[in-house]
PDB file of N, CA and C in Angstrom:
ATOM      1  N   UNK A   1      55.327 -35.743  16.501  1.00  0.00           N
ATOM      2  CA  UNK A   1      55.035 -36.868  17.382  1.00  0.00           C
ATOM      3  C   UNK A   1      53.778 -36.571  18.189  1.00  0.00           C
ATOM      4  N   UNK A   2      52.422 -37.537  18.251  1.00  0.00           N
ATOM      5  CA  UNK A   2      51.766 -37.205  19.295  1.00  0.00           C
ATOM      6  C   UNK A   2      51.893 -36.988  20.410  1.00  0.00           C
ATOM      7  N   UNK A   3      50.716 -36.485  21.131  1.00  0.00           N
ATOM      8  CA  UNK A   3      51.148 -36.474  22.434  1.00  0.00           C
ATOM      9  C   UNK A   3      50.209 -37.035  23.476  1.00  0.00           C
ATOM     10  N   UNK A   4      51.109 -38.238  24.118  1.00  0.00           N
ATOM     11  CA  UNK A   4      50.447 -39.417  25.079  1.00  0.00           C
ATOM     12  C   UNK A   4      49.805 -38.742  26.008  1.00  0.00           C
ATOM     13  N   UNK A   5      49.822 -37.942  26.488  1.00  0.00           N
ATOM     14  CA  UNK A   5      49.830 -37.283  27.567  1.00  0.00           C
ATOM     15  C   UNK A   5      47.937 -37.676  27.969  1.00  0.00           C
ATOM     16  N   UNK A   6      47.446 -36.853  26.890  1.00  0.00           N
ATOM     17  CA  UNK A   6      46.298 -36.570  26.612  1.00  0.00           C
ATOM     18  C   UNK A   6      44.870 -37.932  25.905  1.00  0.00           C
ATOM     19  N   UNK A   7      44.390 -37.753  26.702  1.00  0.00           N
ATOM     20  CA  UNK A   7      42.684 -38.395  25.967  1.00  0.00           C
ATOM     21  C   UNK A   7      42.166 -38.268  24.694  1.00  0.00           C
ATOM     22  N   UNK A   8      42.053 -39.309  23.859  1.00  0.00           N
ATOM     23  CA  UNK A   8      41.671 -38.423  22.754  1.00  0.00           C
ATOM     24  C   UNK A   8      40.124 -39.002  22.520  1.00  0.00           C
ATOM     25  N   UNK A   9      39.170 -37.805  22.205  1.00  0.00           N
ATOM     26  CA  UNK A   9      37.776 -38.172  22.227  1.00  0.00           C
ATOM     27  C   UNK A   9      37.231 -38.723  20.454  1.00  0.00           C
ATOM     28  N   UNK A  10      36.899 -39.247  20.733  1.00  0.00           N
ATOM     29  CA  UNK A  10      36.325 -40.422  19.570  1.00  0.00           C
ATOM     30  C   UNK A  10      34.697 -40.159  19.710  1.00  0.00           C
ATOM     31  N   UNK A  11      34.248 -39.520  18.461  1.00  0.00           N
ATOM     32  CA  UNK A  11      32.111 -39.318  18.558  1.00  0.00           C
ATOM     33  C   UNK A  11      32.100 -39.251  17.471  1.00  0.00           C
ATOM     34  N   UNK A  12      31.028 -40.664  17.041  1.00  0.00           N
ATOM     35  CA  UNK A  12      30.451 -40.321  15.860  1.00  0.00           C
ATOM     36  C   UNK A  12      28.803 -39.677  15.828  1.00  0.00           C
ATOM     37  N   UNK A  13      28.794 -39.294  15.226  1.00  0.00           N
ATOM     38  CA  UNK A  13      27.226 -38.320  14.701  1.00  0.00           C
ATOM     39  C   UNK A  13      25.881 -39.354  15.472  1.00  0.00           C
ATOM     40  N   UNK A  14      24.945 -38.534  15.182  1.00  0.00           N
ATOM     41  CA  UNK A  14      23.784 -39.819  15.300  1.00  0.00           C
ATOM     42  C   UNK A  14      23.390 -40.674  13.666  1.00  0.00           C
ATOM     43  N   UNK A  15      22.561 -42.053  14.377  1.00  0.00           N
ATOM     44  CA  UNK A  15      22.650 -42.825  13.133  1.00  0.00           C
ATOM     45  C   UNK A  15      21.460 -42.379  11.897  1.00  0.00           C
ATOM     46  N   UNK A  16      22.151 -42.254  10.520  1.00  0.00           N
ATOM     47  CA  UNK A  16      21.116 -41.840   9.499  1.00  0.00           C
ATOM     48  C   UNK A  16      20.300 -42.387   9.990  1.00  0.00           C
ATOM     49  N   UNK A  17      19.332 -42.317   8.804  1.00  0.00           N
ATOM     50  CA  UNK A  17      18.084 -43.206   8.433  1.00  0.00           C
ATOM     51  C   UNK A  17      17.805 -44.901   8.254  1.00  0.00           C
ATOM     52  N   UNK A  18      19.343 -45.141   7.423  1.00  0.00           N
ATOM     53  CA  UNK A  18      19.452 -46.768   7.358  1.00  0.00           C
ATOM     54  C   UNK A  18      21.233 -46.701   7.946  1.00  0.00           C
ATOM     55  N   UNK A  19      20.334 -46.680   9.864  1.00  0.00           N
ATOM     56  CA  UNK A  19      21.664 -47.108  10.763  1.00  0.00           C
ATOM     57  C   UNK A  19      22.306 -48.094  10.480  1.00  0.00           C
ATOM     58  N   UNK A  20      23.345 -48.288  11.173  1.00  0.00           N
ATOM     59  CA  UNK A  20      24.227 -49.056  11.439  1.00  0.00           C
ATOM     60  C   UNK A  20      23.669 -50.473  11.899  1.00  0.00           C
ATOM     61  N   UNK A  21      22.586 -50.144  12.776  1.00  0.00           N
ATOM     62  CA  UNK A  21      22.224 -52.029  13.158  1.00  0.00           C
ATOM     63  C   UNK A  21      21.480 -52.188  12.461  1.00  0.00           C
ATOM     64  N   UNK A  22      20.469 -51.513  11.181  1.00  0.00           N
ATOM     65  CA  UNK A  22      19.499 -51.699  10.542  1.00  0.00           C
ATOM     66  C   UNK A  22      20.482 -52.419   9.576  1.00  0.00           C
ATOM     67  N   UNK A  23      21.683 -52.098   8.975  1.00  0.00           N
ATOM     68  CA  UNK A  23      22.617 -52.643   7.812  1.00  0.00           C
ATOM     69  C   UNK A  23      22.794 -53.866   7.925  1.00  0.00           C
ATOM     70  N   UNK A  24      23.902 -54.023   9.670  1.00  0.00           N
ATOM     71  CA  UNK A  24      24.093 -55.075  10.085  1.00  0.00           C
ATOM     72  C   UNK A  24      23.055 -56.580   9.675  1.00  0.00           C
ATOM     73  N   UNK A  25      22.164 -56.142  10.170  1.00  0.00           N
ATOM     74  CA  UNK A  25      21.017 -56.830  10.580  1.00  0.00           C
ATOM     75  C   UNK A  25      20.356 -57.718   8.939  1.00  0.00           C
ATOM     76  N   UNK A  26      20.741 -56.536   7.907  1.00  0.00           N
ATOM     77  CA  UNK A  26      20.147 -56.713   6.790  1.00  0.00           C
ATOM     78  C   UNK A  26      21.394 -57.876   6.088  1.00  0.00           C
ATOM     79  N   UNK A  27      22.600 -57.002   6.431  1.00  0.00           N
ATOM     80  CA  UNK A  27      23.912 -57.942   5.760  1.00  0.00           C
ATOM     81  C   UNK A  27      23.926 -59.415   6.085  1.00  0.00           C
ATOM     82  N   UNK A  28      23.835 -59.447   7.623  1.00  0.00           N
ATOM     83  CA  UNK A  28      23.326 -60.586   8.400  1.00  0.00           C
ATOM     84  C   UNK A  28      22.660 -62.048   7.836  1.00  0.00           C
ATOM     85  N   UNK A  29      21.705 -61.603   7.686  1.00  0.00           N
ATOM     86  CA  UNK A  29      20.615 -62.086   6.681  1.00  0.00           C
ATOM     87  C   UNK A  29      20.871 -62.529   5.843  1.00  0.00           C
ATOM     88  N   UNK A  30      21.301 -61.547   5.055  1.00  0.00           N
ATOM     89  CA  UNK A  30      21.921 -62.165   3.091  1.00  0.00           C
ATOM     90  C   UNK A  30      22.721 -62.990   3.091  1.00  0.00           C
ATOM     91  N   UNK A  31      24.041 -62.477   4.307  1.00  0.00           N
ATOM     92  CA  UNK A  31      25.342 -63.536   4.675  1.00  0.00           C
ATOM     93  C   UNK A  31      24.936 -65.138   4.694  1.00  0.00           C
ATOM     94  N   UNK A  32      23.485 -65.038   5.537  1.00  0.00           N
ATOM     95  CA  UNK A  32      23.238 -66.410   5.990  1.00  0.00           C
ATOM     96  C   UNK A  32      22.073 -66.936   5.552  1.00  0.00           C
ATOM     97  N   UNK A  33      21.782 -66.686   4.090  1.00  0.00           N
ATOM     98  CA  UNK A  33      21.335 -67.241   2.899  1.00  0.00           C
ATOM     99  C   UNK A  33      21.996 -67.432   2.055  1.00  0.00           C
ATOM    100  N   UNK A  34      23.064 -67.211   1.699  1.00  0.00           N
ATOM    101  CA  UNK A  34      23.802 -67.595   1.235  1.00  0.00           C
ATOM    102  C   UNK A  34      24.403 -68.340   1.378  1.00  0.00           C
ATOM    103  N   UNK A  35      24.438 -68.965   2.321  1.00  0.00           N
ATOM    104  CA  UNK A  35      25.677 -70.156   3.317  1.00  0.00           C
ATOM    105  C   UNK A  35      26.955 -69.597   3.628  1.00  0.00           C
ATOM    106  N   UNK A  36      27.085 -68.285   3.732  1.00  0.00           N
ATOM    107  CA  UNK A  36      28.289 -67.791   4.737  1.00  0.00           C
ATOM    108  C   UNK A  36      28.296 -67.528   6.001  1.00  0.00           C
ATOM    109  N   UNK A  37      28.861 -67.800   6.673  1.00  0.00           N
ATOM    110  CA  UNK A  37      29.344 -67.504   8.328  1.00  0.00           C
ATOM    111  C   UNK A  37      29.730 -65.933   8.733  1.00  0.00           C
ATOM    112  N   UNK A  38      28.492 -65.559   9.003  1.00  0.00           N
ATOM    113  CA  UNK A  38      28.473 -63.844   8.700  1.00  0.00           C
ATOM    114  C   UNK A  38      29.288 -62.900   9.676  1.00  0.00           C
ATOM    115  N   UNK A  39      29.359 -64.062  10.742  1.00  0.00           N
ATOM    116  CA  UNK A  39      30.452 -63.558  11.621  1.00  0.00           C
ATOM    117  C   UNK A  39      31.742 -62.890  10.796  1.00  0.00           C
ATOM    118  N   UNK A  40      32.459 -64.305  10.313  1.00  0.00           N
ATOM    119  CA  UNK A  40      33.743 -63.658   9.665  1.00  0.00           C
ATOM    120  C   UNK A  40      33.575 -63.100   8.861  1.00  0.00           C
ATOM    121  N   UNK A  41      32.523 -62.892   7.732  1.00  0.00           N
ATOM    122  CA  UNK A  41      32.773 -62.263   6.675  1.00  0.00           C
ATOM    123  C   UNK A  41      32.755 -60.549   7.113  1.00  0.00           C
ATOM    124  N   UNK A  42      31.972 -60.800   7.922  1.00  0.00           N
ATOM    125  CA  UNK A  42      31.698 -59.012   8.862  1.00  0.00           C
ATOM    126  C   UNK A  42      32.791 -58.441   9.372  1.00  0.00           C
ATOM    127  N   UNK A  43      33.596 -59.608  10.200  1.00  0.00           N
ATOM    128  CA  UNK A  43      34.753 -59.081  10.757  1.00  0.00           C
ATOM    129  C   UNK A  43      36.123 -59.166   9.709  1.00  0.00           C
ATOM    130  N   UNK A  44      35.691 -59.829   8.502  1.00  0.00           N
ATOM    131  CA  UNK A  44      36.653 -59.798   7.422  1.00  0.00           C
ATOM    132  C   UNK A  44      36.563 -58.436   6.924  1.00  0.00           C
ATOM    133  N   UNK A  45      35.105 -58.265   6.263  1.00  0.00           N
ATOM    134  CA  UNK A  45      34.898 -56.765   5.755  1.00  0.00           C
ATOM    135  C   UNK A  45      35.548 -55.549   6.878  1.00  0.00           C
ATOM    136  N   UNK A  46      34.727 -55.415   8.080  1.00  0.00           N
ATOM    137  CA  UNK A  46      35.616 -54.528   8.923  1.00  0.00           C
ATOM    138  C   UNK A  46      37.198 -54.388   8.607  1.00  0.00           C
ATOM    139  N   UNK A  47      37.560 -55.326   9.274  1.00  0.00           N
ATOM    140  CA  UNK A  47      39.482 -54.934   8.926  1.00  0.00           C
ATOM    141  C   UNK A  47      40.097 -54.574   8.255  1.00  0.00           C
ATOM    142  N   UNK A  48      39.665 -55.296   6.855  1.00  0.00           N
ATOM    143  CA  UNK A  48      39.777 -54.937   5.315  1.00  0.00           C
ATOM    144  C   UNK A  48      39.843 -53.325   4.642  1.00  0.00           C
ATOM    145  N   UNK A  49      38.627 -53.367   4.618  1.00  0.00           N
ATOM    146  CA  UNK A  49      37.729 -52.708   4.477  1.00  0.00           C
ATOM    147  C   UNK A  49      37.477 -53.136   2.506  1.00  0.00           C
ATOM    148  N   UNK A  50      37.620 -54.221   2.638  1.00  0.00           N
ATOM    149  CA  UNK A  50      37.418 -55.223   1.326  1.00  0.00           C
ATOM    150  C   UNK A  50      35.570 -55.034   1.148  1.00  0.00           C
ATOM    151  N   UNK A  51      35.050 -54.821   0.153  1.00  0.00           N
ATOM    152  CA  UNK A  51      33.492 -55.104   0.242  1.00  0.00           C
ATOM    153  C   UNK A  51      33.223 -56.248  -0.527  1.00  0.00           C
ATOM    154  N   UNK A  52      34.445 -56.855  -1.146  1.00  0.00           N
ATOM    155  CA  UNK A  52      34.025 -58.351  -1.414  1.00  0.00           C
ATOM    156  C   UNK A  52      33.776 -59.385  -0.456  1.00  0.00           C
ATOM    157  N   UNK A  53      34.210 -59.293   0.442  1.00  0.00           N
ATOM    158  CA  UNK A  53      33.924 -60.295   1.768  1.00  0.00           C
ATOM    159  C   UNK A  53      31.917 -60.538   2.173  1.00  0.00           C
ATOM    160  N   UNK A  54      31.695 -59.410   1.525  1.00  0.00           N
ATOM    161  CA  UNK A  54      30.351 -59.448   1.522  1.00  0.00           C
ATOM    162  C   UNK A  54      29.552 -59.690   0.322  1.00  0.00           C
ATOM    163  N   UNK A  55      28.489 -60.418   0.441  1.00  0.00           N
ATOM    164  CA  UNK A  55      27.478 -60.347  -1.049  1.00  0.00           C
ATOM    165  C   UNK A  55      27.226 -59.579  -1.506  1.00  0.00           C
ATOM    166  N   UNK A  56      26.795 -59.490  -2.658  1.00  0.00           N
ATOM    167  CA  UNK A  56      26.160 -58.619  -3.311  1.00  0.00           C
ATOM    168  C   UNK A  56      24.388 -58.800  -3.464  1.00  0.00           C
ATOM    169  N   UNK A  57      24.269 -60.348  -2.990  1.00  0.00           N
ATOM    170  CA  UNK A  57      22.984 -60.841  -2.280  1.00  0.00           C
ATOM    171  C   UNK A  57      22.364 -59.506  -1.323  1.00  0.00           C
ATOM    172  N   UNK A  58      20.635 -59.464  -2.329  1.00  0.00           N
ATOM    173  CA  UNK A  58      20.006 -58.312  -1.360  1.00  0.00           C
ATOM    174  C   UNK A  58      20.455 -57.326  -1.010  1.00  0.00           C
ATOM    175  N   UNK A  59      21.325 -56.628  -1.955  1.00  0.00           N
ATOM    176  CA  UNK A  59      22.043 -55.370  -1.885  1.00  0.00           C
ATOM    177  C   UNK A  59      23.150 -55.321  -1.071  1.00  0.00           C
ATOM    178  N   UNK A  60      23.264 -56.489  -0.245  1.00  0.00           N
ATOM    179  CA  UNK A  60      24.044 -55.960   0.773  1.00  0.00           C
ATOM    180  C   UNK A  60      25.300 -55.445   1.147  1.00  0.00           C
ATOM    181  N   UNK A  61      25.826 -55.437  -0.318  1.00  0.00           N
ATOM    182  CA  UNK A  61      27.476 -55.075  -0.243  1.00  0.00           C
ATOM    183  C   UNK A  61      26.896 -53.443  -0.756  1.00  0.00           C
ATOM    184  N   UNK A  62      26.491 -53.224  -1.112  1.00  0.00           N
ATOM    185  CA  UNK A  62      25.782 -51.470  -1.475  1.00  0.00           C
ATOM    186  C   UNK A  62      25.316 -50.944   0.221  1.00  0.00           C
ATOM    187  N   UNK A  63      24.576 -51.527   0.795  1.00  0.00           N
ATOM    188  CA  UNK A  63      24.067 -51.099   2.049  1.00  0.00           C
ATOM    189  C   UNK A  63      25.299 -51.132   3.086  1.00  0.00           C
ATOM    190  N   UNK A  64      26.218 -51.996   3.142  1.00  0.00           N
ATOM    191  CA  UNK A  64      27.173 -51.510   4.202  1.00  0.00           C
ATOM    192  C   UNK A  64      28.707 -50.533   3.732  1.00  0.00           C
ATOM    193  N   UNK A  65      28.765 -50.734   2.451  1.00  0.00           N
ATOM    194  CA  UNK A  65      29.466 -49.705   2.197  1.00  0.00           C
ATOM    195  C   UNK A  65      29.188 -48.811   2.308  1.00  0.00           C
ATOM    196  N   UNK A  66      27.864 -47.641   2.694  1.00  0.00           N
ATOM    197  CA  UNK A  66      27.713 -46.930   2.729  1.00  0.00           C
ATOM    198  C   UNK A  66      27.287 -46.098   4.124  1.00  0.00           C
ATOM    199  N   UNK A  67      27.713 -47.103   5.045  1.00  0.00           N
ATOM    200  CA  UNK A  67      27.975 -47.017   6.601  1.00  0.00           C
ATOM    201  C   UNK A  67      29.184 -47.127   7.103  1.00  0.00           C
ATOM    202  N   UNK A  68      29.791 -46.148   7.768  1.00  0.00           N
ATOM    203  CA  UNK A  68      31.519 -45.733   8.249  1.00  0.00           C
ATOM    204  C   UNK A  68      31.519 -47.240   8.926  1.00  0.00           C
ATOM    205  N   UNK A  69      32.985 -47.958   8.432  1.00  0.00           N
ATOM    206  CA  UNK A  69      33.216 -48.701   9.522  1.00  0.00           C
ATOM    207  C   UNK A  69      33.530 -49.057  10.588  1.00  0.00           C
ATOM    208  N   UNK A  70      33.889 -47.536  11.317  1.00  0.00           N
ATOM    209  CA  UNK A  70      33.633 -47.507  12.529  1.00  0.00           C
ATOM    210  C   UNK A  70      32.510 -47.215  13.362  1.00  0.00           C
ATOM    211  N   UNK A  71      31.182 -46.996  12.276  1.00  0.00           N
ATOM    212  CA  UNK A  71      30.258 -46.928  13.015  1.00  0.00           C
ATOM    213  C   UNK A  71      29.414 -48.156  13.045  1.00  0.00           C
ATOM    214  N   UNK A  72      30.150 -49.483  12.250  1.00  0.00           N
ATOM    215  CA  UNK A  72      29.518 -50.704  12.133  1.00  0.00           C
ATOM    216  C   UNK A  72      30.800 -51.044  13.819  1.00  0.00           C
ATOM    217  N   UNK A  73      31.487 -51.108  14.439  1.00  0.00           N
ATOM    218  CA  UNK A  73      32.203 -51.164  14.870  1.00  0.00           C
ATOM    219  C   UNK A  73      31.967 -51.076  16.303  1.00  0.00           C
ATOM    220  N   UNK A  74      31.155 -49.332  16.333  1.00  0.00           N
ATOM    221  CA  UNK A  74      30.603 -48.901  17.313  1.00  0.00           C
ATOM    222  C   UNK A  74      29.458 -49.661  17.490  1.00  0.00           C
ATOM    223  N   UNK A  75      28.763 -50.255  17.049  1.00  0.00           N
ATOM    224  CA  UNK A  75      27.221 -50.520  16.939  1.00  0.00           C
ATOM    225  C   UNK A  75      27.405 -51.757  17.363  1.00  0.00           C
ATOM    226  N   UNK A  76      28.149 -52.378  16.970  1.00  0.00           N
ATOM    227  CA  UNK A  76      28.881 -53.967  17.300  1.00  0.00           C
ATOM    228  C   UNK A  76      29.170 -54.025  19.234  1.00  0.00           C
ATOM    229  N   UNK A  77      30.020 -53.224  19.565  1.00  0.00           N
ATOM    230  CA  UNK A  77      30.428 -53.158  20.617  1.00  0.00           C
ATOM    231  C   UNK A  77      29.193 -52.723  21.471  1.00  0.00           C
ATOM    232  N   UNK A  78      28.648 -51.902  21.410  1.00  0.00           N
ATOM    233  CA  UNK A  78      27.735 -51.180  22.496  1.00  0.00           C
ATOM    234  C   UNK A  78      26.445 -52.107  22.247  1.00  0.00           C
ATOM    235  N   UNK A  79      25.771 -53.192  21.388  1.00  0.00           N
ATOM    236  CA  UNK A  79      25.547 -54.009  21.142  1.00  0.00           C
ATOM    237  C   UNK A  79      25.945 -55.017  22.605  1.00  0.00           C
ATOM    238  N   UNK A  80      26.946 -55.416  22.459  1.00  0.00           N
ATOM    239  CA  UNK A  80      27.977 -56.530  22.964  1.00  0.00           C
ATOM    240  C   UNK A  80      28.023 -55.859  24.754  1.00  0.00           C
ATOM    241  N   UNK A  81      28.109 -54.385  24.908  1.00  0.00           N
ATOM    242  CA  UNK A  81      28.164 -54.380  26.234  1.00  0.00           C
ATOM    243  C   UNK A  81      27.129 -54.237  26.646  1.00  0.00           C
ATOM    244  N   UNK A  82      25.952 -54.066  26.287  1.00  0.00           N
ATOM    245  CA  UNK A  82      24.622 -54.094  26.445  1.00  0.00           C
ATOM    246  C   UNK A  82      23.701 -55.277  27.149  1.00  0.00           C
ATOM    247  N   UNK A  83      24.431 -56.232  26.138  1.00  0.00           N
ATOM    248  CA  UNK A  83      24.075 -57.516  26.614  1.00  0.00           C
ATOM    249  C   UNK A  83      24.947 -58.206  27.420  1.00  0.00           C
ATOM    250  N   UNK A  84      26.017 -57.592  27.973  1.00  0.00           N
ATOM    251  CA  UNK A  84      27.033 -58.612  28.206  1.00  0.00           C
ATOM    252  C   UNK A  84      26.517 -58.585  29.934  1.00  0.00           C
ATOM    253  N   UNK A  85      26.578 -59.816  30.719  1.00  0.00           N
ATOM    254  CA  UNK A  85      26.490 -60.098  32.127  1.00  0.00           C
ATOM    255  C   UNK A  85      27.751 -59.883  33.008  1.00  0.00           C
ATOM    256  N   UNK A  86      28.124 -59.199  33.346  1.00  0.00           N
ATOM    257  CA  UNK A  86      29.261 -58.473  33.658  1.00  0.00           C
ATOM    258  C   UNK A  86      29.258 -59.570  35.191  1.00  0.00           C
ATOM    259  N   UNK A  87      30.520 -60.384  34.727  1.00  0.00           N
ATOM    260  CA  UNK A  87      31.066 -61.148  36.103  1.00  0.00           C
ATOM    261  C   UNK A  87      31.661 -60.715  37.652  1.00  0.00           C
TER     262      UNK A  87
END
């Protein structure tokens, strides 16, 4: 059984060469030449971890499979608090 007690630390590495928002950014794109709503298909692929949810348009189902999905995850969020206007 774990143990609650304790913090558990979560670090991923620094980002290769073709980061995490460079992927995003690229998947993005293809998603929405294609006429998909890249939102869900992103947050479809995440959960999944299905790589059909994504094209194969412009590589892009090759380019994010080959980025942890928690580091599409991480990149998403710190993204999101970055910009966010904190009420």
């Amino acid at each position: 059984m774990q143990n609650l007690e304790n913090t558990q630390y979560f670090k991923v590495d620094s980002e290769p060469a073709h980061g995490a928002k460079a992927v995003l950014a690229a998947v993005y794109e293809a998603l929405t030449e294609k006429g998909y709503n890249p939102v869900h298909q992103i947050v479809g692929y995440i959960m999944s971890g299905d790589p059909t949810y994504i094209t194969s348009h412009k590589n892009a189902r090759s380019m994010i499979m080959k980025v942890e999905r928690d580091e599409l995850v991480e990149e998403l969020l710190t993204e999101y608090i970055h910009t966010k206007e904190w009420e």
